[in-house]
N, C-alpha and C. Protein backbone atom coordinates (compact mmCIF):
# COMPACT_ATOMS: atom_id res chain seq x y z
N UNK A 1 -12.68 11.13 24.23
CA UNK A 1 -12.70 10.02 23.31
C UNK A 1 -14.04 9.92 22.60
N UNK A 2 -15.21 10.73 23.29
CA UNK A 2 -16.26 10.32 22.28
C UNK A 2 -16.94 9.31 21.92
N UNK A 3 -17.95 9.24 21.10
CA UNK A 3 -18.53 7.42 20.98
C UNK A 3 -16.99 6.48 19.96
N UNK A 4 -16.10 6.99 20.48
CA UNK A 4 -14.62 5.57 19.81
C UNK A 4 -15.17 4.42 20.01
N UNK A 5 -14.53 3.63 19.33
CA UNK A 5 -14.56 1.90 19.75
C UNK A 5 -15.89 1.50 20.73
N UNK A 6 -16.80 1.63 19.04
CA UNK A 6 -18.13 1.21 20.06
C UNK A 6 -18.24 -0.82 20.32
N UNK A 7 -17.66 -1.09 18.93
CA UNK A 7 -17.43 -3.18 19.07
C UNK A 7 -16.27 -3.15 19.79
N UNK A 8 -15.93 -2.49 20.75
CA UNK A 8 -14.35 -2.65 21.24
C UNK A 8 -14.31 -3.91 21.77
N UNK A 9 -14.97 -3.57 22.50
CA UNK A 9 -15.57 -5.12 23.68
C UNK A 9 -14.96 -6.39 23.22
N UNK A 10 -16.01 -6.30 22.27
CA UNK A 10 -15.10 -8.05 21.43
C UNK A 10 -13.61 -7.78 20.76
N UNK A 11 -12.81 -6.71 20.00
CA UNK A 11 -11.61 -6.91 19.71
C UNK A 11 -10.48 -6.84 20.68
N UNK A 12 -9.33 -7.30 20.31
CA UNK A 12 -8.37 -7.50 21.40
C UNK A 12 -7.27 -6.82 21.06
N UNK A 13 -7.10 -5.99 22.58
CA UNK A 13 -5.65 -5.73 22.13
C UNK A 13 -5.47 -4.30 20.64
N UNK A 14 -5.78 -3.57 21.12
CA UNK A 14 -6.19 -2.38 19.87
C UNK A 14 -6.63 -1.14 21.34
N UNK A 15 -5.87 -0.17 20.13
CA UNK A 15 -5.71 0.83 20.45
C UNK A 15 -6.78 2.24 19.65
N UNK A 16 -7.91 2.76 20.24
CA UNK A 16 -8.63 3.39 19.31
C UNK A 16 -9.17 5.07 19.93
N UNK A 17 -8.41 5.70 19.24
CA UNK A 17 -8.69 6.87 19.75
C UNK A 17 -9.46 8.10 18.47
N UNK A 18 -10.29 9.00 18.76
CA UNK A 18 -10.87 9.81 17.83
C UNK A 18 -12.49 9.56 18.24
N UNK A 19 -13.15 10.56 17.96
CA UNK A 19 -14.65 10.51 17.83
C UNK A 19 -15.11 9.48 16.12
N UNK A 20 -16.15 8.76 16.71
CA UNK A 20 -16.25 8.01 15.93
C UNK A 20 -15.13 7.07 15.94
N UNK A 21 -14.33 6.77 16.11
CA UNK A 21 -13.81 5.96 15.69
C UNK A 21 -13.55 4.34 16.40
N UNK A 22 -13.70 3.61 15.42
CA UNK A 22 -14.14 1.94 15.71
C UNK A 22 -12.98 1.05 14.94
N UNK A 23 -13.39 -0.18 15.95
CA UNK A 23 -12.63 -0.97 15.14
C UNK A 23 -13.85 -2.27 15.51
N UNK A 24 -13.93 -3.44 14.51
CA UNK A 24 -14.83 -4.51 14.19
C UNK A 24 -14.56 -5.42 15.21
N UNK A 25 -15.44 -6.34 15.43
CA UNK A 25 -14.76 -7.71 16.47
C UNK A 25 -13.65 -8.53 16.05
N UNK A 26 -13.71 -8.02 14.48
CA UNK A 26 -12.36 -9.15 14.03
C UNK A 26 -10.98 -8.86 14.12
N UNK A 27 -10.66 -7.00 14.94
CA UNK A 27 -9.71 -6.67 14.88
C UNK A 27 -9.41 -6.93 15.72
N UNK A 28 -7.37 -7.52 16.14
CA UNK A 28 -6.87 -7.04 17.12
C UNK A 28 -5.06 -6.99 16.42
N UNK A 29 -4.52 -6.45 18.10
CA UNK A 29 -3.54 -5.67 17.70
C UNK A 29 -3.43 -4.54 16.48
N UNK A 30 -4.84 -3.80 16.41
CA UNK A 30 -4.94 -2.72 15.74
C UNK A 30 -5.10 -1.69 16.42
N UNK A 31 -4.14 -0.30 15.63
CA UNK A 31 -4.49 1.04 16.30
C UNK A 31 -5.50 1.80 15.32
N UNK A 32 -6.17 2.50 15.35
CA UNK A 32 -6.82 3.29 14.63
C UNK A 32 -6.80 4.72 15.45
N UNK A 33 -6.59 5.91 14.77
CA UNK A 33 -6.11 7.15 15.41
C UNK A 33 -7.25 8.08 14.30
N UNK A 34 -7.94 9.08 15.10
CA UNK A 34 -8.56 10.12 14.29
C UNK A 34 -9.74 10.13 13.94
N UNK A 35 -10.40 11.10 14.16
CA UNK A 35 -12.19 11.25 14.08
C UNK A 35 -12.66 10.31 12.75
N UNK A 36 -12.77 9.26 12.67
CA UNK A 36 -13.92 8.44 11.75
C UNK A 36 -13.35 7.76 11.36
N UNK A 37 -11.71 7.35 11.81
CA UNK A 37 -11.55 6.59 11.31
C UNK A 37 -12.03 4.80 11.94
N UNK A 38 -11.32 3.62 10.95
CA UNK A 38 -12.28 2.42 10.87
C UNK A 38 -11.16 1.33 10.30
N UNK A 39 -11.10 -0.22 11.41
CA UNK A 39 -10.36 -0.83 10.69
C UNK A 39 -11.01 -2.18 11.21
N UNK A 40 -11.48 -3.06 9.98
CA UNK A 40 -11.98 -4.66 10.28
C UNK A 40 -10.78 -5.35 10.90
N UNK A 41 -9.60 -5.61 10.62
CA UNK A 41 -8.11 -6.34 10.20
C UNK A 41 -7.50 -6.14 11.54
N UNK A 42 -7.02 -7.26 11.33
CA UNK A 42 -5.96 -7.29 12.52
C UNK A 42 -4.78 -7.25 12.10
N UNK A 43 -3.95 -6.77 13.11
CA UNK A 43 -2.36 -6.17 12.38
C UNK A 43 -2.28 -5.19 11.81
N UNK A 44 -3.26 -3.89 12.45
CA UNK A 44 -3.31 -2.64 11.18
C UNK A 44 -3.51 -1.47 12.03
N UNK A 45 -2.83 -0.75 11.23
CA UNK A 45 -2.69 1.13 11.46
C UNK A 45 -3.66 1.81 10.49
N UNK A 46 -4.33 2.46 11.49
CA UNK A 46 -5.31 3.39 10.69
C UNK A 46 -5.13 4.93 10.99
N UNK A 47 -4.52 5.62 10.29
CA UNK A 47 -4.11 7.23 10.92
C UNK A 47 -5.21 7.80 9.45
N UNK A 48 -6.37 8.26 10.84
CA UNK A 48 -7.33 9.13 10.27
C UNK A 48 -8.62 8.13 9.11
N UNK A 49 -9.58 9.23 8.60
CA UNK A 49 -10.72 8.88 7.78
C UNK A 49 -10.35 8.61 6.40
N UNK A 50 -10.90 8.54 5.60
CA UNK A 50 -10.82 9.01 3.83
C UNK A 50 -10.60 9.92 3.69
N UNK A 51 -11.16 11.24 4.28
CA UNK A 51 -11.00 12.62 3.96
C UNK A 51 -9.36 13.10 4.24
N UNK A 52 -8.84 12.10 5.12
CA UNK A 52 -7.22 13.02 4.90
C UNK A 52 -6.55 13.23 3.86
N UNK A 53 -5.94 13.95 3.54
CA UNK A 53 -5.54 13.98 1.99
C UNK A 53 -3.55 13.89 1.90
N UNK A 54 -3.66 14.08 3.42
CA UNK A 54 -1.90 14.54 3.81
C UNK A 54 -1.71 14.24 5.43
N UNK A 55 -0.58 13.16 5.17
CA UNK A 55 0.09 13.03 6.62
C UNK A 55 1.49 14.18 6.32
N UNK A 56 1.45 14.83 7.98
CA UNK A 56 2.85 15.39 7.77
C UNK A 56 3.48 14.86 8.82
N UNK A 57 4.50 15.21 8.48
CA UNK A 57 5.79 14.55 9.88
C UNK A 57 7.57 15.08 9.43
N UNK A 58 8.05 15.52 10.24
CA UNK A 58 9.65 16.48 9.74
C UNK A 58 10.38 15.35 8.81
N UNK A 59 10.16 14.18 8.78
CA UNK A 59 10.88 12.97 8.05
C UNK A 59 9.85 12.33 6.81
N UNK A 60 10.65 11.90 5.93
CA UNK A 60 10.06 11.97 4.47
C UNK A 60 9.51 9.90 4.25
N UNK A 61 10.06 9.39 5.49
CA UNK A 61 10.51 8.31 4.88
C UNK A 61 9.88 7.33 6.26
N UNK A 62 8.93 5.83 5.88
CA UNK A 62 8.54 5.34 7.29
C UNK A 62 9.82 4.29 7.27
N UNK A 63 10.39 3.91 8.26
CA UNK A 63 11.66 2.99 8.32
C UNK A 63 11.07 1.57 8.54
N UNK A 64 11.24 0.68 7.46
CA UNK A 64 10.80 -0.83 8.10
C UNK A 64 12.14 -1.61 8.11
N UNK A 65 12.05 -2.64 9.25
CA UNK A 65 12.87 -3.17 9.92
C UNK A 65 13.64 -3.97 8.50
N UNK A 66 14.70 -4.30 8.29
CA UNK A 66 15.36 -5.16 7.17
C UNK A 66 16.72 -5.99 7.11
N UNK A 67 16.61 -6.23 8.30
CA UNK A 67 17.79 -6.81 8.88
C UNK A 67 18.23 -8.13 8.40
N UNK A 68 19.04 -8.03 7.45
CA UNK A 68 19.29 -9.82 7.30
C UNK A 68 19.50 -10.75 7.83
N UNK A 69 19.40 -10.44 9.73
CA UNK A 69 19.64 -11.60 10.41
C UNK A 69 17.59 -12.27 10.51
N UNK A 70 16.71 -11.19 10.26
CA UNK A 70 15.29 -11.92 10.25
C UNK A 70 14.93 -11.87 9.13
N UNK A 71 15.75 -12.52 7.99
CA UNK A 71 15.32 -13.15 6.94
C UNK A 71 15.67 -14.60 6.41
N UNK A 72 15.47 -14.76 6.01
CA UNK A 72 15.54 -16.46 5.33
C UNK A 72 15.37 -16.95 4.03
N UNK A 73 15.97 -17.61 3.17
CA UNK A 73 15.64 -17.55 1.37
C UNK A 73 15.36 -16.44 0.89
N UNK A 74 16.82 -15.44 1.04
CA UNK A 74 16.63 -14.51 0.13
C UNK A 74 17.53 -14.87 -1.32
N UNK A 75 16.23 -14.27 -2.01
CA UNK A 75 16.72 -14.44 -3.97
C UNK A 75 16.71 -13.52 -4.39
N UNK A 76 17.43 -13.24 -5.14
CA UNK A 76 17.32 -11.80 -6.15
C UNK A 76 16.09 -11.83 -6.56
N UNK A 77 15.79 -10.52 -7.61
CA UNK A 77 14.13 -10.66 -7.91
C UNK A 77 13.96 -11.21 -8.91
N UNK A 78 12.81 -11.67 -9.98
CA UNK A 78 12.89 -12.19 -10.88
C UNK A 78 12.75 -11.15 -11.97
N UNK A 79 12.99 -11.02 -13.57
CA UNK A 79 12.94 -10.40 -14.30
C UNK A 79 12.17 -9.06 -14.05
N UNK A 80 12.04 -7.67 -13.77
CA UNK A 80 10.97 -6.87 -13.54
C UNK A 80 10.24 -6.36 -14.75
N UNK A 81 11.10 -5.90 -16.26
CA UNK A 81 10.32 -5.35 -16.91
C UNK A 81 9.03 -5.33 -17.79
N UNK A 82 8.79 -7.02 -17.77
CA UNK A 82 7.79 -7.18 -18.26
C UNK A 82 6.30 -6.31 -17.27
N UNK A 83 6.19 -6.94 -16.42
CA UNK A 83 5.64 -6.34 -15.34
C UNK A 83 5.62 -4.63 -15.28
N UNK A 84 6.87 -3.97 -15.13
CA UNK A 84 6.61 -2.44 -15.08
C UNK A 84 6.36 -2.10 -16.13
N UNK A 85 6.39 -2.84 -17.34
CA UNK A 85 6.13 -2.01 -18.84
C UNK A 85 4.53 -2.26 -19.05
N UNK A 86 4.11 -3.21 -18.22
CA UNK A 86 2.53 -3.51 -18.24
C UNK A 86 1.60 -2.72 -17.25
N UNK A 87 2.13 -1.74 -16.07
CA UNK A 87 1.53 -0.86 -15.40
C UNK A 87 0.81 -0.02 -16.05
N UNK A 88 0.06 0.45 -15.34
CA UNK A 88 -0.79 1.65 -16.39
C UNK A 88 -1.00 2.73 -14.77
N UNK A 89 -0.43 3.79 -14.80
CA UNK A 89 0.02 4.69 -13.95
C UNK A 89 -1.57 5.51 -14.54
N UNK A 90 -1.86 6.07 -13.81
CA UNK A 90 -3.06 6.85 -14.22
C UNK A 90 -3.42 8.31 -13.18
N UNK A 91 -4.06 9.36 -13.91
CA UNK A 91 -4.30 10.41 -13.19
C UNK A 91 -5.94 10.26 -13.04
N UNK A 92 -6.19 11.18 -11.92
CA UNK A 92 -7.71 10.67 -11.98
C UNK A 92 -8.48 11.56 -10.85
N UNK A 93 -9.44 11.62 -10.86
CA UNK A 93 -10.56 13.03 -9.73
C UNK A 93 -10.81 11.46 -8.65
N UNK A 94 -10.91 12.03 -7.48
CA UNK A 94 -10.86 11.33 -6.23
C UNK A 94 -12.61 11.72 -6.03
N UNK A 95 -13.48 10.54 -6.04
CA UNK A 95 -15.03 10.52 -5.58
C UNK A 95 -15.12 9.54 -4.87
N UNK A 96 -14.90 9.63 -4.00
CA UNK A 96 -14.62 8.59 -2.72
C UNK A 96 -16.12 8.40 -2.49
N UNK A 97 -16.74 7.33 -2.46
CA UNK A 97 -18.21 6.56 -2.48
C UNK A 97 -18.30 7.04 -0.39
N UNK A 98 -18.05 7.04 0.07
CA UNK A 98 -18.19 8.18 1.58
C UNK A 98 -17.87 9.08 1.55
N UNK A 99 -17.49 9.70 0.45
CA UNK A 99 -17.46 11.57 0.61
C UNK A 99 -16.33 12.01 0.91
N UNK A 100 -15.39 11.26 1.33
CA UNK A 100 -14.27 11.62 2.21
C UNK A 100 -13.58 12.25 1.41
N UNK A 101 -13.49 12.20 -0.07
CA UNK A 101 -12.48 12.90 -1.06
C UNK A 101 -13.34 13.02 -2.17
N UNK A 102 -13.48 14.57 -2.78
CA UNK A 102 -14.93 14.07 -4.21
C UNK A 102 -13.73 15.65 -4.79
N UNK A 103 -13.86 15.61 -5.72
CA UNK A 103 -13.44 16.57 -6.75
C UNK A 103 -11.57 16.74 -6.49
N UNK A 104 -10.92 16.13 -6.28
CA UNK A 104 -9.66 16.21 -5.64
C UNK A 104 -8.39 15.08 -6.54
N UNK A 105 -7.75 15.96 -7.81
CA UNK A 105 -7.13 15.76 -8.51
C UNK A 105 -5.64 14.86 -7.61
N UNK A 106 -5.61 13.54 -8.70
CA UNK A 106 -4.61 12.81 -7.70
C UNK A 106 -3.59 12.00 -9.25
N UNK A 107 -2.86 11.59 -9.01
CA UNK A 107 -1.92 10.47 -9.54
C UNK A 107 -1.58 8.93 -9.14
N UNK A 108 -1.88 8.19 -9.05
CA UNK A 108 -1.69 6.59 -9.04
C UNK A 108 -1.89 5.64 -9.57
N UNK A 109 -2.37 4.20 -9.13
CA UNK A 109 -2.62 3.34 -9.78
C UNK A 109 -4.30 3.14 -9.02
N UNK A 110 -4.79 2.10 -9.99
CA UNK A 110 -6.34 1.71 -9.81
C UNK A 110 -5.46 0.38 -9.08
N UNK A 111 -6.18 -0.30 -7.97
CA UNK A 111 -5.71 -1.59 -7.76
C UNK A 111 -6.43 -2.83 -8.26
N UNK A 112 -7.34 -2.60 -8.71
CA UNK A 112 -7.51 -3.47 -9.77
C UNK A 112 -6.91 -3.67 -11.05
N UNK A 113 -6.40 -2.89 -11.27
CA UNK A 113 -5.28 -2.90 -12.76
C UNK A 113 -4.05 -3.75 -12.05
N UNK A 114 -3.25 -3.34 -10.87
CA UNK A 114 -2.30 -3.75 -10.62
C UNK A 114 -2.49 -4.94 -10.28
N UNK A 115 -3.77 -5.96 -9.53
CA UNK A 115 -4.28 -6.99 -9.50
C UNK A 115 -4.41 -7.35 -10.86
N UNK A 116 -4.58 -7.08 -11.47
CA UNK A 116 -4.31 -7.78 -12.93
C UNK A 116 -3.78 -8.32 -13.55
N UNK A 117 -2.69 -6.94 -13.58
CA UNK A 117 -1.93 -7.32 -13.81
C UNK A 117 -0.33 -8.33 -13.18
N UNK A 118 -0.56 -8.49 -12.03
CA UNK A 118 0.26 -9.33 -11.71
C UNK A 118 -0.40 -10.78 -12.18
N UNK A 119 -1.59 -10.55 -12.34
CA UNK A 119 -2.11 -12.09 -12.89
C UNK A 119 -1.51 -12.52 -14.08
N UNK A 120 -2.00 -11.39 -15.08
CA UNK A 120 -1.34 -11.35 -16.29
C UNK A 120 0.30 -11.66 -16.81
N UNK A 121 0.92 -11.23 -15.71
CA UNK A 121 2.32 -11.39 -16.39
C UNK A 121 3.03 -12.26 -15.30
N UNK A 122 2.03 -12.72 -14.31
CA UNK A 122 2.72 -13.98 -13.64
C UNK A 122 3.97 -13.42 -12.44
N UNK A 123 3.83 -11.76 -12.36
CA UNK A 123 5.17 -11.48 -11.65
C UNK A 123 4.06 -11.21 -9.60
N UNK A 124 4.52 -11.71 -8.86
CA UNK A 124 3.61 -11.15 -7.47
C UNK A 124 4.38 -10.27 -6.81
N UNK A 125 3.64 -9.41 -6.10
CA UNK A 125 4.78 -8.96 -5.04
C UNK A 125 3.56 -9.06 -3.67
N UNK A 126 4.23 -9.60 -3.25
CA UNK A 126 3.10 -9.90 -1.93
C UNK A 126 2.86 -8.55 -1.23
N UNK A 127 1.87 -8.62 -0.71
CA UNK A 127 1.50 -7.42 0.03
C UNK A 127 1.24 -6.43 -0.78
N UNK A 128 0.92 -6.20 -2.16
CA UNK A 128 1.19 -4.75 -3.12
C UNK A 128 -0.88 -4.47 -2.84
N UNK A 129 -1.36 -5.42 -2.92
CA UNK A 129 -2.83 -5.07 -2.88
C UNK A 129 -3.05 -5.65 -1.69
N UNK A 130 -4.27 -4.32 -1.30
CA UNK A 130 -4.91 -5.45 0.56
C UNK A 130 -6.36 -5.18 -0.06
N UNK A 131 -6.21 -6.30 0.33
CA UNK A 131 -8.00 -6.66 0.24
C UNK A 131 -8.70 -6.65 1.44
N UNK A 132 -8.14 -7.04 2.28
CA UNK A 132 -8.55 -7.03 3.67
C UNK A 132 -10.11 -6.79 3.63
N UNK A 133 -10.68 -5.33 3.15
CA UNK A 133 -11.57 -5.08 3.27
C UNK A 133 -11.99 -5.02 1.63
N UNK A 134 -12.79 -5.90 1.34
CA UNK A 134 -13.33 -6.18 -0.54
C UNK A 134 -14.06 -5.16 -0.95
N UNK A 135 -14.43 -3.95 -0.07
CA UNK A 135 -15.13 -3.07 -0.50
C UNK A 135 -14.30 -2.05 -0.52
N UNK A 136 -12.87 -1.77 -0.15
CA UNK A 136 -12.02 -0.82 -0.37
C UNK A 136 -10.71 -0.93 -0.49
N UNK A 137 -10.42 -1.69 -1.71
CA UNK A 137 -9.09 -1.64 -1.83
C UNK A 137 -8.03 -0.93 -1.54
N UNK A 138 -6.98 -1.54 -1.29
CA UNK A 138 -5.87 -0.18 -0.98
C UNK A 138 -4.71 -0.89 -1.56
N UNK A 139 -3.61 0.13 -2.18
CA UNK A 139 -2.28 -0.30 -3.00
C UNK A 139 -1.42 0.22 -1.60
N UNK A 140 -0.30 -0.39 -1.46
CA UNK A 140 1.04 -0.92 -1.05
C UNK A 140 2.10 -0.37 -2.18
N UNK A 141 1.89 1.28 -2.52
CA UNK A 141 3.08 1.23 -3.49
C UNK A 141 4.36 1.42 -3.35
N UNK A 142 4.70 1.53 -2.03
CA UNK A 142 6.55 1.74 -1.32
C UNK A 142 6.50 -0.33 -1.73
N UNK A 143 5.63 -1.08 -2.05
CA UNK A 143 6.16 -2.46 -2.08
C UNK A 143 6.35 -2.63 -4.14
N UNK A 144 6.16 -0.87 -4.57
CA UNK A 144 6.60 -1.39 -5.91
C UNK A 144 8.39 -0.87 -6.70
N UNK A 145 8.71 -0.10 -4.99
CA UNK A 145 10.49 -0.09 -5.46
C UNK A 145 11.15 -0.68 -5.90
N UNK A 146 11.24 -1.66 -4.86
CA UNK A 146 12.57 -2.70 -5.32
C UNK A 146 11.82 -3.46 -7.03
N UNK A 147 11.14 -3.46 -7.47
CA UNK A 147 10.69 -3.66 -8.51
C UNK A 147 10.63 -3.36 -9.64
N UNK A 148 10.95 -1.68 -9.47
CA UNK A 148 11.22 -0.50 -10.31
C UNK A 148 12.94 -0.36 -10.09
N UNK A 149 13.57 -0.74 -9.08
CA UNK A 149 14.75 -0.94 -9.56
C UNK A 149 15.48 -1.98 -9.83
N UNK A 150 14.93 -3.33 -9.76
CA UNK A 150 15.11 -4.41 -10.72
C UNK A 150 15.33 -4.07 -12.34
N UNK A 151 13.80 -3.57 -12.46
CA UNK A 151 13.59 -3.30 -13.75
C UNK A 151 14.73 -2.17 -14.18
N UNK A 152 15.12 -1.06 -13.56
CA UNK A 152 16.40 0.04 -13.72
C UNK A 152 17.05 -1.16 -13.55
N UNK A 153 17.37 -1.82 -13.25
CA UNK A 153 19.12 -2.43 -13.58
C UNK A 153 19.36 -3.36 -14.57
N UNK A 154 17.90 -3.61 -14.95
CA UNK A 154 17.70 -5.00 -15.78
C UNK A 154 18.57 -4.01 -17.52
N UNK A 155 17.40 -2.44 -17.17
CA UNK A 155 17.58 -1.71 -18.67
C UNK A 155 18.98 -1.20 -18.56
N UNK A 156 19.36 -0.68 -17.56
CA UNK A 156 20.61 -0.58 -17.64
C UNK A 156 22.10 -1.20 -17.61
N UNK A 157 22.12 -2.60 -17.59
CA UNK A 157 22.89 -3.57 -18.09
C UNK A 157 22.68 -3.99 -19.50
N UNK A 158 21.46 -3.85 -19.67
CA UNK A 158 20.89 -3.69 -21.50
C UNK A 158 21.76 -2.95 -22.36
N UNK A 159 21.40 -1.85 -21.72
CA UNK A 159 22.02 -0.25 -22.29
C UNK A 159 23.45 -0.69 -22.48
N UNK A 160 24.22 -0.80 -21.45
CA UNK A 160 25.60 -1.08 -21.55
C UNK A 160 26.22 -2.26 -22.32
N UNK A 161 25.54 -3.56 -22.47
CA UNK A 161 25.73 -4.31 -23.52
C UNK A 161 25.60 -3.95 -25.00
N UNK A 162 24.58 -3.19 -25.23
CA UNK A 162 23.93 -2.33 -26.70
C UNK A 162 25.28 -1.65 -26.95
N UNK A 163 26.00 -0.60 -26.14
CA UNK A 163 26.91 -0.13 -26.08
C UNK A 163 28.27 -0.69 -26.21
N UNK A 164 28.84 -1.62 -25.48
CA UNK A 164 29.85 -2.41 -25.82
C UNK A 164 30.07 -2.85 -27.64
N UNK A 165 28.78 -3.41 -27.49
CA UNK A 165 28.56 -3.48 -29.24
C UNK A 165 28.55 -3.04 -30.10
N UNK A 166 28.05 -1.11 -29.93
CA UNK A 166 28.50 -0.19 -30.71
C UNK A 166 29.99 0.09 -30.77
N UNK A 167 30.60 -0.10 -29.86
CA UNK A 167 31.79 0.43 -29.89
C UNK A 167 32.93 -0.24 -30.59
């Protein structure tokens, strides 16, 4: 295990394995797994440093629980396309301010744009940005599906009305 979980002492309930690797006094019920990696937050999975670039595993897909018996006030979503037509998807070189990733061609979003823009067009999706830690944002983008297919059904009931009308 190495110098792991050197503030262990004070967090509760966390699981921390890897050289180097820590978790803060403010964490608990956190795992953190893998040489350097690091998590303040409680309620959190940390698999590995910055420098990973690739989880593998024989399955493509993480399964979260969605059972409609542990839900409550569910609504359809509200309009999506304003919102996805205001994304700005961007390509970009990875210089990770710890080194962990520097010259390493990627595709996503900035989360400050996507913080933005949910300001901007008034649409939220909870959980899409963690701030947790203000010095390293992180995007939640499996929480921008159902959003992207709002918006697919919104254009494609469009489409088919446009159509009715041509015909």
């Amino acid at each position: 295990m190495g110098n792991a979980a050197e503030a262990f002492a004070a967090a509760s309930q966390c699981t921390v394995v890897g050289s180097t690797a820590s978790v803060t006094a403010s964490a608990a019920n956190t795992t953190v797994l893998g040489y350097g990696a690091t998590s303040a937050a409680a309620n959190d999975i940390v698999l590995g440093n910055t420098s990973i670039a690739t989880i593998h595993a024989q399955v493509t897909t993480i399964t979260a629980i969605s059972d409609v018996r542990d839900k409550k006030q569910i609504e359809p979503l509200q309009s999506a396309v304003p919102f996805i037509s205001a994304l700005k998807p961007v390509s970009f070189v990875w210089n990770m301010r710890d080194g962990g990733k520097v010259g390493i061609l990627d595709t996503g979003f900035i989360a400050q744009d996507l913080r933005d823009t949910m300001i901007t067009t008034k649409y939220h999706i909870p959980f899409l940005i963690d701030e947790t830690d203000p010095e390293r944002l992180a995007v939640g983008h499996g929480k921008l599906l159902p959003v992207v297919i709002k918006a697919l059904q919104e254009n494609i009931n469009e489409n088919l009305q446009l159509n009715t009308q041509i015909e």
